[in-house]
Protein backbone atom coordinates (compact mmCIF):
# COMPACT_ATOMS: atom_id res chain seq x y z
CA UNK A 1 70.02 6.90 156.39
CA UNK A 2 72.59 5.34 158.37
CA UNK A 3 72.90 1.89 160.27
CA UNK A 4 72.39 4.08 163.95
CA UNK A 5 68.95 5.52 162.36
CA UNK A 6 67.87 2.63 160.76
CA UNK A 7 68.21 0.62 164.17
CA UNK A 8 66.41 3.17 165.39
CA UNK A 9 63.28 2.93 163.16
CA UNK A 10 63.37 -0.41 163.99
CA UNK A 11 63.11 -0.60 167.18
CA UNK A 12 60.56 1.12 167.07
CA UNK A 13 58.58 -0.20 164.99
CA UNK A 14 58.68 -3.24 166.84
CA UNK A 15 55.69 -4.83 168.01
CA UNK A 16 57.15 -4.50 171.47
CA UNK A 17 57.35 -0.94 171.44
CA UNK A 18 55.07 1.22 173.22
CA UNK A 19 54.76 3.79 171.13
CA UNK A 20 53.63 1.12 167.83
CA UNK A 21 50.79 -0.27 170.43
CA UNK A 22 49.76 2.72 171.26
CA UNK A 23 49.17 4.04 167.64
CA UNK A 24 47.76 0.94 166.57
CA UNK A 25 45.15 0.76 169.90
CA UNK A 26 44.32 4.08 168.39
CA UNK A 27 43.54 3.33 165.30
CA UNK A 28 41.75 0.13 166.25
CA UNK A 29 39.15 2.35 168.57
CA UNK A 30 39.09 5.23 165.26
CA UNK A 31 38.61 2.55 162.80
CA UNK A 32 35.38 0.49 165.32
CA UNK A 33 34.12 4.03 165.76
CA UNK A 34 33.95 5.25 161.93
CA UNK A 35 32.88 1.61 160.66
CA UNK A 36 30.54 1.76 163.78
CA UNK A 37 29.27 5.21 163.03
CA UNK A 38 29.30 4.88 158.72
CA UNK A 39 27.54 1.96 159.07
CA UNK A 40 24.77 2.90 161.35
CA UNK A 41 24.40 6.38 158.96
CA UNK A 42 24.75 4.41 156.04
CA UNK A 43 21.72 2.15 157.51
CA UNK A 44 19.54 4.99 158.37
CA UNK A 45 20.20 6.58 155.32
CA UNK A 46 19.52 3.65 153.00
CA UNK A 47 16.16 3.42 154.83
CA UNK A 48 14.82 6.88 154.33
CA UNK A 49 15.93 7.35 150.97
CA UNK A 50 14.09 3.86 150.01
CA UNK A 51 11.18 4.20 152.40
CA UNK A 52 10.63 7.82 151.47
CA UNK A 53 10.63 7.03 147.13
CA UNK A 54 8.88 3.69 148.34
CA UNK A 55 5.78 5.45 150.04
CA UNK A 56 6.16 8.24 147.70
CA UNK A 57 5.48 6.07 144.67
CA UNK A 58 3.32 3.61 146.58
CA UNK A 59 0.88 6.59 147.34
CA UNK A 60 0.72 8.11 144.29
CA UNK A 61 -0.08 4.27 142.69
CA UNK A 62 -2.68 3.89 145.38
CA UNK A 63 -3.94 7.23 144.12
CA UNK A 64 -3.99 6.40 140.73
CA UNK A 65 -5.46 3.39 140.63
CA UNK A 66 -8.49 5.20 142.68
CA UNK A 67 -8.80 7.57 140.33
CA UNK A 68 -8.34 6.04 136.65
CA UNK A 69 -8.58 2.11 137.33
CA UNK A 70 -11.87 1.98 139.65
CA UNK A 71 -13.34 4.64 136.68
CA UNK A 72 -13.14 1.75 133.83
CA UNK A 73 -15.86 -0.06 133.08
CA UNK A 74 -17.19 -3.47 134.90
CA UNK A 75 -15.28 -5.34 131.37
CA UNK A 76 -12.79 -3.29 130.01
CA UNK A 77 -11.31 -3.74 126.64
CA UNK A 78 -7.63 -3.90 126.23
CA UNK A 79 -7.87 -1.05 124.95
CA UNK A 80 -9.09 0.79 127.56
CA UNK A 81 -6.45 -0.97 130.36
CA UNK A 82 -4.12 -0.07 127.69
CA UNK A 83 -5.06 3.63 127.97
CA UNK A 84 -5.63 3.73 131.68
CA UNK A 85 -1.78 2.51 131.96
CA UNK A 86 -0.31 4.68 130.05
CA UNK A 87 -2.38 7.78 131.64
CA UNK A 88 -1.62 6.76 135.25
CA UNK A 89 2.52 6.10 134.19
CA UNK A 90 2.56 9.73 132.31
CA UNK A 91 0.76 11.24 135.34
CA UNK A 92 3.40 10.10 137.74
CA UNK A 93 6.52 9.96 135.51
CA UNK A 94 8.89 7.58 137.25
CA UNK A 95 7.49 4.22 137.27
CA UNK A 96 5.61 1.87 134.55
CA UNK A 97 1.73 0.37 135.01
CA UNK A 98 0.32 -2.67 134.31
CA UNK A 99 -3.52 -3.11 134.89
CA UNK A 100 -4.95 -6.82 134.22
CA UNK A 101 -8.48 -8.07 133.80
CA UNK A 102 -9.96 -11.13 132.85
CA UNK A 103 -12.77 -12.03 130.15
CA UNK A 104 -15.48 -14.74 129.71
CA UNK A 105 -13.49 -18.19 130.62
CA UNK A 106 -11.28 -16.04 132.56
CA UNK A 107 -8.73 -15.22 130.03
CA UNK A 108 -6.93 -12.69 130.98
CA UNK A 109 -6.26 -9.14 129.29
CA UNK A 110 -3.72 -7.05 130.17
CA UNK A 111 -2.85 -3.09 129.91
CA UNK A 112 1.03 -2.32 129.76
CA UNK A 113 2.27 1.66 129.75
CA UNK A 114 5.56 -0.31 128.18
CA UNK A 115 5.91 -3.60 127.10
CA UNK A 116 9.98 -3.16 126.87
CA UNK A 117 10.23 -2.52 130.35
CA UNK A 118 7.11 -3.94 132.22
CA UNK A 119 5.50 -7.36 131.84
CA UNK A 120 3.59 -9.58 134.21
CA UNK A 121 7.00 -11.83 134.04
CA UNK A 122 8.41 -9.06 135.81
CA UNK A 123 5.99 -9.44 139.13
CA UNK A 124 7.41 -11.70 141.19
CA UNK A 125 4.84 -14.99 141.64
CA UNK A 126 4.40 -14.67 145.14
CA UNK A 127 3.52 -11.17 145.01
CA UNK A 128 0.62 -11.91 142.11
CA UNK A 129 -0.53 -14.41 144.63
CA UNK A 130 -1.18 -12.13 147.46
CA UNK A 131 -2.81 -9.24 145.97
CA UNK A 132 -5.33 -11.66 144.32
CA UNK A 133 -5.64 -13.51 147.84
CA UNK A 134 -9.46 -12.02 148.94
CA UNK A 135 -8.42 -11.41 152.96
CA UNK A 136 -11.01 -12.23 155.17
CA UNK A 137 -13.46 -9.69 156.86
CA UNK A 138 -12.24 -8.67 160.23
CA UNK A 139 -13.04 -5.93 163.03
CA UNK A 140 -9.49 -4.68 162.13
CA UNK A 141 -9.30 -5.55 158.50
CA UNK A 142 -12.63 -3.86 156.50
CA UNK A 143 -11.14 -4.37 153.38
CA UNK A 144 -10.68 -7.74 151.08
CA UNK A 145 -8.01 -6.49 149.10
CA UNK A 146 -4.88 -4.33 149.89
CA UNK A 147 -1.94 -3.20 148.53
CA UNK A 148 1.46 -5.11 148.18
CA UNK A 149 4.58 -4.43 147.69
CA UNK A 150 8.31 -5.98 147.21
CA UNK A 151 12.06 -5.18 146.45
CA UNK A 152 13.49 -7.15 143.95
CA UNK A 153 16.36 -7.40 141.32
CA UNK A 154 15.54 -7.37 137.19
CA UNK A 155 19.23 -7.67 135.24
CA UNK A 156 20.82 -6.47 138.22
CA UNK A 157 18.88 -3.75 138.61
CA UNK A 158 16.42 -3.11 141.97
CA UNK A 159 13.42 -2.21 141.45
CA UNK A 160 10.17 -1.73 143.39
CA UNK A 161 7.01 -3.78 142.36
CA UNK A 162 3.58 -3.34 143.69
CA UNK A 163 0.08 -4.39 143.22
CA UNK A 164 -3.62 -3.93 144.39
CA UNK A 165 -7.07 -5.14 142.76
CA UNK A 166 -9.85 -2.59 142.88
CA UNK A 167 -12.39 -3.49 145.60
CA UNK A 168 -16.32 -4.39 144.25
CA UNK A 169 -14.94 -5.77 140.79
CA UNK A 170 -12.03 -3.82 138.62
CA UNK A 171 -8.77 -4.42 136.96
CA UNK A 172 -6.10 -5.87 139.12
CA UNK A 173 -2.99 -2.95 139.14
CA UNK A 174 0.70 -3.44 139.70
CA UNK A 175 3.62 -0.86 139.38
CA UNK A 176 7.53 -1.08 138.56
CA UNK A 177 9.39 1.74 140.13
CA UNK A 178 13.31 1.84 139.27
CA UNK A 179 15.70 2.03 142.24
CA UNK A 180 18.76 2.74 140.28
CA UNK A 181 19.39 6.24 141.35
CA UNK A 182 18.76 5.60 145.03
CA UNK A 183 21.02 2.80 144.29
CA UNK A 184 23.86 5.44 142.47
CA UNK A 185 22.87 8.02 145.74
CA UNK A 186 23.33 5.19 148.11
CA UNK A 187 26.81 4.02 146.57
CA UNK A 188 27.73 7.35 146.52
CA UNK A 189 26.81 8.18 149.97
CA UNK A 190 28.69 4.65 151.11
CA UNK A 191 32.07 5.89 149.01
CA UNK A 192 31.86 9.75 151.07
CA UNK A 193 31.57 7.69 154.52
CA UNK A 194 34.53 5.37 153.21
CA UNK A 195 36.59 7.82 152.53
CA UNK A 196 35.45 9.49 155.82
CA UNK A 197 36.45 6.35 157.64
CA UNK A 198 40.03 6.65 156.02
CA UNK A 199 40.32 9.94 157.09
CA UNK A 200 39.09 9.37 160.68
CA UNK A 201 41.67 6.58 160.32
CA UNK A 202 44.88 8.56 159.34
CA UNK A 203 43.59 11.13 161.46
CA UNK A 204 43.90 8.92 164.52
CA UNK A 205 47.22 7.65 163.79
CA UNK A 206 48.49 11.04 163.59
CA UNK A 207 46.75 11.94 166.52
CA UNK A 208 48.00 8.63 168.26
CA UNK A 209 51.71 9.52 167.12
CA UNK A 210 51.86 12.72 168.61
CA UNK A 211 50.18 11.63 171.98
CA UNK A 212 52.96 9.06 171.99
CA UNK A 213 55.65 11.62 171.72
CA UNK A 214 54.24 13.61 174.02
CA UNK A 215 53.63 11.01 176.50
CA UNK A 216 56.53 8.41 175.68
CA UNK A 217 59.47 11.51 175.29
CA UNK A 218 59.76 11.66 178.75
CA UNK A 219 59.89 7.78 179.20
CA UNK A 220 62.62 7.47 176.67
CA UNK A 221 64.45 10.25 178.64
CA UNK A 222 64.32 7.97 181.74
CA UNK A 223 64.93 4.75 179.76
CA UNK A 224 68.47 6.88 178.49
CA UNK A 225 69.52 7.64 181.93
CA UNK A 226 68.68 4.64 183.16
CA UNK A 227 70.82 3.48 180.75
CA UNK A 228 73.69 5.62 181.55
CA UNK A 229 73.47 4.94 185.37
CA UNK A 230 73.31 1.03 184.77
CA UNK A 231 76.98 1.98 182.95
CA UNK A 232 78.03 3.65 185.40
CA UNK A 233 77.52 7.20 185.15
CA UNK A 234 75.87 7.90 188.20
CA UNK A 235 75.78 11.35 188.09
CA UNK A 236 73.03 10.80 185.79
CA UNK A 237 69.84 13.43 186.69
CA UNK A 238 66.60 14.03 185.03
CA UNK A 239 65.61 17.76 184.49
CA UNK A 240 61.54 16.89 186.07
CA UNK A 241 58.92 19.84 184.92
CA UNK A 242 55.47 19.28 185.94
CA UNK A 243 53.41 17.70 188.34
CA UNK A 244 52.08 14.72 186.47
CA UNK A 245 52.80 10.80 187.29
CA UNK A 246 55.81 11.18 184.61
CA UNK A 247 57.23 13.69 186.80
CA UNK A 248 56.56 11.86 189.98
CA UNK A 249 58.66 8.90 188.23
CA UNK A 250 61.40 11.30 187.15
CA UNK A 251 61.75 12.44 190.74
CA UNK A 252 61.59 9.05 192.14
CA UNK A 253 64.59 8.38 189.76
CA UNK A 254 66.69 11.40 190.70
CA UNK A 255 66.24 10.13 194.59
CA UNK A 256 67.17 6.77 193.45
CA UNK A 257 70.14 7.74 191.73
CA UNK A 258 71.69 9.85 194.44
CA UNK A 259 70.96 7.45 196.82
CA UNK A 260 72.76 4.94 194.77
CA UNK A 261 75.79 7.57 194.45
CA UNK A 262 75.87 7.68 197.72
CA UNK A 263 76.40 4.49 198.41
CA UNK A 264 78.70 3.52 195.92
CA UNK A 265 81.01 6.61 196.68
CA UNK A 266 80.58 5.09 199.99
CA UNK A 267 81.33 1.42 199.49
CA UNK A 268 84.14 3.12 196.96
CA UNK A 269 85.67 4.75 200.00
CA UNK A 270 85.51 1.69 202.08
CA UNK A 271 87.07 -0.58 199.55
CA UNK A 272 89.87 2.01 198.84
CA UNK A 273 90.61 2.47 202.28
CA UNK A 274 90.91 -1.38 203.23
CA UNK A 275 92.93 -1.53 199.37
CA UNK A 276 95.40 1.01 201.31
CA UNK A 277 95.18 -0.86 204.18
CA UNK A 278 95.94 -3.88 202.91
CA UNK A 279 98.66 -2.24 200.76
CA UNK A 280 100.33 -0.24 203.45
CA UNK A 281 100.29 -3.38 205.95
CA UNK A 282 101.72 -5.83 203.20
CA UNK A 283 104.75 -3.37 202.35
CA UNK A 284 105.21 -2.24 206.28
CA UNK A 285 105.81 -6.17 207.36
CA UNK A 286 108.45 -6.55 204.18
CA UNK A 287 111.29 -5.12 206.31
CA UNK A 288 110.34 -7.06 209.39
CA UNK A 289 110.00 -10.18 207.33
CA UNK A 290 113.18 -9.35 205.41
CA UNK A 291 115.27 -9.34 208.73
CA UNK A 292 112.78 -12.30 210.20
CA UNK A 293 113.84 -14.33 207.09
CA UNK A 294 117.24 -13.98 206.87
CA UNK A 295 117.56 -15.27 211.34
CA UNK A 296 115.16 -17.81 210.25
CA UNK A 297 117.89 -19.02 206.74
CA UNK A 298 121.18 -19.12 209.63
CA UNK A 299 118.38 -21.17 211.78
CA UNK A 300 117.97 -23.66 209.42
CA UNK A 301 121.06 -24.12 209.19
CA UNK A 302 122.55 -24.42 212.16
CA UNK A 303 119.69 -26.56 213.00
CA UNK A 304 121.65 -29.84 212.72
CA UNK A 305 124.18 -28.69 215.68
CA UNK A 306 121.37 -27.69 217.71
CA UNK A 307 119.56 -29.00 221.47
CA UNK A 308 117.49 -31.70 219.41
CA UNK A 309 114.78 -30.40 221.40
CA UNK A 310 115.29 -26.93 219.98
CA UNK A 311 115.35 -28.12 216.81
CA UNK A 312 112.29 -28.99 215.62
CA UNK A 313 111.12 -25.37 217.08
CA UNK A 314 113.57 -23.60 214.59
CA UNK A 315 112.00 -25.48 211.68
CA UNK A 316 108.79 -24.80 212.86
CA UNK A 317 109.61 -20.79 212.68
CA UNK A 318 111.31 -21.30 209.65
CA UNK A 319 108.49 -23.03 207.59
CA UNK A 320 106.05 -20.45 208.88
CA UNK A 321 107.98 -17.53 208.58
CA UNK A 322 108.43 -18.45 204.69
CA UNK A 323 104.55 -19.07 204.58
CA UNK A 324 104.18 -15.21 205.85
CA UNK A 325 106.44 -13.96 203.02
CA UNK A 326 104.29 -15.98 200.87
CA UNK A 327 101.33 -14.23 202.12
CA UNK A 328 102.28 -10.90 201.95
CA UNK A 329 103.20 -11.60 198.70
CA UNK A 330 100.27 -12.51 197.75
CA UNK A 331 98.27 -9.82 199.49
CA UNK A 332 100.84 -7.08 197.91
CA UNK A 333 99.99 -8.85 194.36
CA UNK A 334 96.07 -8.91 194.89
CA UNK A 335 96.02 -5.22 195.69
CA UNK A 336 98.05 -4.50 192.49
CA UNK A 337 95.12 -6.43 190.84
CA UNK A 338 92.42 -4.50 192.62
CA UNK A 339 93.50 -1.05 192.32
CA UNK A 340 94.53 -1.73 188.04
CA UNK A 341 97.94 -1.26 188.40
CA UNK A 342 99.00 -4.46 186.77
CA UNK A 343 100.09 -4.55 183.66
CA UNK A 344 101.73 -6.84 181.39
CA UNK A 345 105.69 -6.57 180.14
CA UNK A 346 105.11 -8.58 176.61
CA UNK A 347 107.43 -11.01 175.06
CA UNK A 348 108.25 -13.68 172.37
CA UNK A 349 108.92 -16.82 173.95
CA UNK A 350 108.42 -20.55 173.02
CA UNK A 351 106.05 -21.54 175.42
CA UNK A 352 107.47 -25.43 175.50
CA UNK A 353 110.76 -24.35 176.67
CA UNK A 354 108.72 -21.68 179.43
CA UNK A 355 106.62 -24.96 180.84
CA UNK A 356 110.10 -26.71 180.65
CA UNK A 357 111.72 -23.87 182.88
CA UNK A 358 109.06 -23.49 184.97
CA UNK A 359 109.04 -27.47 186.13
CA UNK A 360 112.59 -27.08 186.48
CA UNK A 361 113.04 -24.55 188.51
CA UNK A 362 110.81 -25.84 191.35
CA UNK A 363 112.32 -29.26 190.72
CA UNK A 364 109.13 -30.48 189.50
CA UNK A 365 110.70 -32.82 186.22
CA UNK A 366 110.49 -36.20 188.17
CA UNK A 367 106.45 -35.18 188.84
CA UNK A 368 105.21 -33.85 185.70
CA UNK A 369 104.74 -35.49 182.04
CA UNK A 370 104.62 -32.72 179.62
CA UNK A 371 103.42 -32.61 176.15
CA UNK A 372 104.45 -29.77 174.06
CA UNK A 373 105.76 -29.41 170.64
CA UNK A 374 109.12 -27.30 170.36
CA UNK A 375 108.41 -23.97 168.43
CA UNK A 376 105.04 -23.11 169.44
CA UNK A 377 105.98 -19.16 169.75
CA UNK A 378 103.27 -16.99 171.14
CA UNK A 379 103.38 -13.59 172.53
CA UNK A 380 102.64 -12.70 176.10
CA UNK A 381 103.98 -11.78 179.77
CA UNK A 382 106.33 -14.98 180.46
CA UNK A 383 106.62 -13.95 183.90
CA UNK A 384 102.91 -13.89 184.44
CA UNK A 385 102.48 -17.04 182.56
CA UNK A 386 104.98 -18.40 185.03
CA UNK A 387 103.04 -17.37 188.18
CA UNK A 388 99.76 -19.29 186.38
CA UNK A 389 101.93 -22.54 185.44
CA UNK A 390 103.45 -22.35 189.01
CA UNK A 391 100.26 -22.14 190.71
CA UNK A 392 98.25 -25.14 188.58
CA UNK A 393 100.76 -27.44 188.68
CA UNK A 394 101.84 -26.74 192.53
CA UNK A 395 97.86 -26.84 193.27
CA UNK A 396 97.87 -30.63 191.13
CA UNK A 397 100.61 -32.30 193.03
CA UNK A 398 99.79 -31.22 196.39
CA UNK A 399 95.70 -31.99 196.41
CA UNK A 400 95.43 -34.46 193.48
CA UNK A 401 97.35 -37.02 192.64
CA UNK A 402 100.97 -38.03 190.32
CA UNK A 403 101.30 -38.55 187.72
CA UNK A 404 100.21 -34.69 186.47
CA UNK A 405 100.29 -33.88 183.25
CA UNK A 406 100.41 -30.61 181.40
CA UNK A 407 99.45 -30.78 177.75
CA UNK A 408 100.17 -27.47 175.43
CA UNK A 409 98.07 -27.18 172.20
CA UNK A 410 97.10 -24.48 170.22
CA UNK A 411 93.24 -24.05 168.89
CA UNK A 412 93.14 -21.32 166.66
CA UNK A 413 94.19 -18.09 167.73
CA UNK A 414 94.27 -19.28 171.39
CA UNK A 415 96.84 -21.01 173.27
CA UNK A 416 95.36 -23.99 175.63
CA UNK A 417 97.30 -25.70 178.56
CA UNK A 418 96.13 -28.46 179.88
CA UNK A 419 97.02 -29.21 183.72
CA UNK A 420 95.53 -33.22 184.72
CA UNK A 421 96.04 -34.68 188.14
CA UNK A 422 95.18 -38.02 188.68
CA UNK A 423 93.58 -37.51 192.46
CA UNK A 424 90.20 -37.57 193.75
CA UNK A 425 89.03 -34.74 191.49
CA UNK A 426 87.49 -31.89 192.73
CA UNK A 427 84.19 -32.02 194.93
CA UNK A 428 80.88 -30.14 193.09
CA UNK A 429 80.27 -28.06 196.06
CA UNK A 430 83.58 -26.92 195.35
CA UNK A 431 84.24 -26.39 191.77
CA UNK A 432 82.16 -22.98 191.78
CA UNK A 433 84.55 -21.56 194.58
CA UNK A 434 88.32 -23.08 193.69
CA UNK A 435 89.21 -19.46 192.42
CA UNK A 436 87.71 -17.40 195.10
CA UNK A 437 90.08 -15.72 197.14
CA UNK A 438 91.15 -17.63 200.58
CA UNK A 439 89.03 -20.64 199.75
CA UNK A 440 90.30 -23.44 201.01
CA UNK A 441 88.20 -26.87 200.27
CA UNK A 442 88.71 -28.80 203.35
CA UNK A 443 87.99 -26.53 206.62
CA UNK A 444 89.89 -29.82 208.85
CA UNK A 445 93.29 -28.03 206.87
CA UNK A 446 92.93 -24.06 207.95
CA UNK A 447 97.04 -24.07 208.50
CA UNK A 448 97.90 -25.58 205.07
CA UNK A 449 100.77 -24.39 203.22
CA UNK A 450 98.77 -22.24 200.78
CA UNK A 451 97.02 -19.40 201.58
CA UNK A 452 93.83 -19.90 199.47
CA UNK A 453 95.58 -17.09 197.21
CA UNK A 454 97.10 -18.70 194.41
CA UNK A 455 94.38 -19.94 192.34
CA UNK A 456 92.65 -16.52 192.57
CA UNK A 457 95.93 -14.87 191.39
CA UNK A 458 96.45 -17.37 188.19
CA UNK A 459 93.04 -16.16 187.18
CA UNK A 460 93.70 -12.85 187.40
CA UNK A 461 96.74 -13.19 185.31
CA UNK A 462 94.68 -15.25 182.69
CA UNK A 463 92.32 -11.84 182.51
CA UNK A 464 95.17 -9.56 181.85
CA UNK A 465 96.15 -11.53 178.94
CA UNK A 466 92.81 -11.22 178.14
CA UNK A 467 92.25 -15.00 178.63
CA UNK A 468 90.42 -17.21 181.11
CA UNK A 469 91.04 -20.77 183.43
CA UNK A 470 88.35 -23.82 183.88
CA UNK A 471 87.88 -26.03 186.09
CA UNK A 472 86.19 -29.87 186.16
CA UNK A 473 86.76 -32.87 186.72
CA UNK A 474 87.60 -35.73 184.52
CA UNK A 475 84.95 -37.57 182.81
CA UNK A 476 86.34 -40.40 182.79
CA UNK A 477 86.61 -39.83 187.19
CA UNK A 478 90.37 -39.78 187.20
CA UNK A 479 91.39 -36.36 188.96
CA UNK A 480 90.55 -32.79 188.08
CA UNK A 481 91.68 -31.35 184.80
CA UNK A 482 92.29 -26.79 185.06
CA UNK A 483 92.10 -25.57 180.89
CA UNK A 484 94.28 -21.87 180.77
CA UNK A 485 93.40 -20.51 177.16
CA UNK A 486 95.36 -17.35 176.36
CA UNK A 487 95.13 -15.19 173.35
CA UNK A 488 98.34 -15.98 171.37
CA UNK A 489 98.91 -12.55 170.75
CA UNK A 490 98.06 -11.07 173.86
CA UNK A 491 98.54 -7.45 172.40
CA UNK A 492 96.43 -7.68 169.84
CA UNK A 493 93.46 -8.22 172.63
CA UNK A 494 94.62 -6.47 175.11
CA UNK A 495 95.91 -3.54 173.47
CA UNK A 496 98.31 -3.09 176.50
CA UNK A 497 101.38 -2.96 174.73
CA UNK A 498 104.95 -2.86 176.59
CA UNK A 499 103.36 -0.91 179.50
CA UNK A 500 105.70 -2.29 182.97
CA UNK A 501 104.00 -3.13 185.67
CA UNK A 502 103.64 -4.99 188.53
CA UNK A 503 106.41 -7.85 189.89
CA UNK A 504 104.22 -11.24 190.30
CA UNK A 505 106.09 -13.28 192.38
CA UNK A 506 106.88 -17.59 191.87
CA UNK A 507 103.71 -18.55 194.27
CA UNK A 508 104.41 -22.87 194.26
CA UNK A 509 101.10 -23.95 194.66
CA UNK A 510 98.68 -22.61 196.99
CA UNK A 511 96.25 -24.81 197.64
CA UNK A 512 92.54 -24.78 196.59
């Protein structure tokens, strides 16, 4: 069997499963039916197999003791109750006879058909008390003396015992009738309903299991393409036969599921089109920005022979016309991200001496205390990695507070960087948003330098690498601390190999 059959047997055999409830619910109302039903047969039957031997014997005792006892004379020797008991037990084969009297000084004599099997031991005390008991004379009860009767057990055998005293002066008469064979006919009769039980038992489980199939087949159809839409195959359809509830649901489903097509192909369109948009605008403003930029660089500086009036104009257009390049940038970089057309260009590179560079370049040394061993060689896109460093440690110095430091470790297989301000940390209406795109935490700055794009982007770099950025705050209060953890072997994880991609630009900082 293998491991996808085996899970498969398990689950459903869980006690969760419908299909396991439903058997056993089944079985439950088979199994209170049978014991319900073998129970009340075995009852009835018990009854008129005992009552029907019972009366049986008890009439042909009655009969007996009409006929042979009351014949005897007024005092009868042993010998004769001796006589009389064997006659009546050989008349009536089945049961043994005992027939008492009593002499002068009332000393009793007694008759036995077998003294193995029968004695007056054997009748029960109570029962020799109330056949000797003379009843009173009532409208209802003519006679003094009746006949008795009562179940009971000799060496674990039942047997039947009854007595009666001749009316107008006679022997006293008792009887043992064996049970045993009702007592084999009953057991047998409670083994054949047993067994019947089982049957009605297994019966209903396989009953049970194929009403589950047939039932539960078309549930697991709709629990599979569920499945498949939730993963995103919605062309997913149910083939619906029938006009039961089952096919009402599958129906239902089918509407659901185009509906949901619908509007994903929809909100697909939408997203693609404002992607292009976005796209198309972003590389359109390049060339005007390109020309822009380079007026705005012979501005600058010719700015010190300028009206001083004028001046502070041309560093105005200067400052903003680099924040638009920024921006489309940024826009240009975030629809590479969005449509999956970023990919990583891998390389070995010592990632002290790539936080080292990346300080440097954006003249950063004086600002930054850095904490990273020499040697520490992982693999992974040192561009990207630049972009990420860039934006953490620009976002540190301009909204928390210097010193900042950057601490590299390793933990692992995973490289962790460590970026620390030492500002007023990071509000906690804030920390869920600091990577969402154009979030900005103070609304009283909506013209800061950063576009509320460079966070988002260092993220999205992380996930390439197939790593991930946190935010908090100190615990000890001090400023916020950002934690970059990147697979050292980005390759290995990402499996993207020396694919070329996307150019991610040097983005210094843009702000929460």
């Amino acid at each position: 069997m293998t491991a996808a059959a085996k899970r498969s047997l398990l689950a459903g055999l869980r006690w969760t499963s419908l299909r396991l409830r439903l058997v056993v619910v089944f079985a439950l109302v088979a199994l209170t039916a049978a014991v319900s039903a073998s129970g009340i047969a075995y009852w009835l039957n018990r009854e008129a197999v005992l009552t029907r031997t019972q009366d049986a014997a008890l009439g042909d005792f009655r009969q007996e003791m009409q006929n042979r006892a009351a014949s005897l004379p007024l005092r009868p020797t042993k010998d004769d109750l001796q006589n009389a008991a064997v006659q009546m037990a050989s008349s009536s084969p089945g049961y043994s006879v005992l027939l008492v009297d009593k002499r002068d000084g009332d000393k009793p004599i007694v008759g036995n058909s077998n003294l193995d099997t029968f004695t007056l031991d054997n009748v029960p005390l109570s029962l020799q008390q109330q056949v000797n008991r003379k009843q009173p004379a009532e409208a209802g009860n003519t006679y003094p003396y009746h006949l008795f009767w009562q179940r009971t057990s000799i060496r674990g055998t039942p047997y039947l015992v009854a007595g009666t005293r001749i009316i107008g002066g006679g022997p006293t008469g008792y009887m043992l009738k064996s049970l045993d064979q009702e007592r084999q006919d009953l057991n047998s009769l409670a083994w054949s309903l047993g067994i019947a039980t089982g049957l009605a038992l297994v019966g209903s489980a396989l009953l049970a299991q194929a009403a589950a199939t047939t039932v539960l087949r078309p549930v697991q159809r709709l629990g599979d393409a569920a499945r498949k839409l939730g993963e995103g195959k919605l062309d997913t359809r149910l083939v619906v036969s029938g006009t039961d509830e089952l096919a009402d649901l599958s129906r239902t489903f089918n509407r659901a599921a185009s509906s949901l097509e619908k509007k994903v192909a929809d909100m697909s369109a939408r997203e693609e089109s404002s992607r292009r948009f976005v796209a198309d605008m972003s590389h359109e403003l390049r060339t005007p920005l390109t020309a822009i930029t380079a007026v705005a660089e012979v501005l600058e500086d010719e700015a010190d022979s300028l009206d001083p009036m004028i001046a502070p104009a041309v560093h105005l257009v200067v400052s903003e016309t680099r924040r638009l390049n920024d921006l489309v940038e940024n826009l240009m970089e975030v629809t590479r991200f969005d449509a999956g057309t970023a990919r990583l260009v891998l390389d070995t590179v010592d990632v002290a001496d790539q936080v080292t560079a990346c300080i440097d370049a954006r003249a950063w040394l004086d600002a930054v205390d850095l904490d990273a061993e020499r040697g520490m060689m992982v693999r992974l896109d040192p561009r990207r990695l630049d972009v990420i460093l860039a934006n953490l440690i620009g976002n540190a110095l301009k909204h928390g507070g210097s010193p900042v430091r950057v601490s590299v470790r390793t933990d692992g297989d995973e490289l962790v960087i460590e970026v620390r301000d030492h500002g007023p940390g990071i509000p906690e209406d804030v920390l869920p948003h600091v990577f969402d795109r154009f979030y900005k935490a103070s609304a009283s700055r909506p013209r800061s330098e950063g576009s509320g794009l460079g966070l988002s982007i260092a993220m999205e770099n992380a996930h390439i690498h197939g790593g991930d950025i946190t935010a908090a705050n100190s615990p000890d209060g001090d400023g916020a601390v950002f934690v970059l953890r990147l697979p050292r072997d980005a390759e290995e994880l990402t499996g993207t190999g020396r694919h070329h991609g996307a150019e991610a630009r040097d983005d210094e900082g843009d702000a929460t």
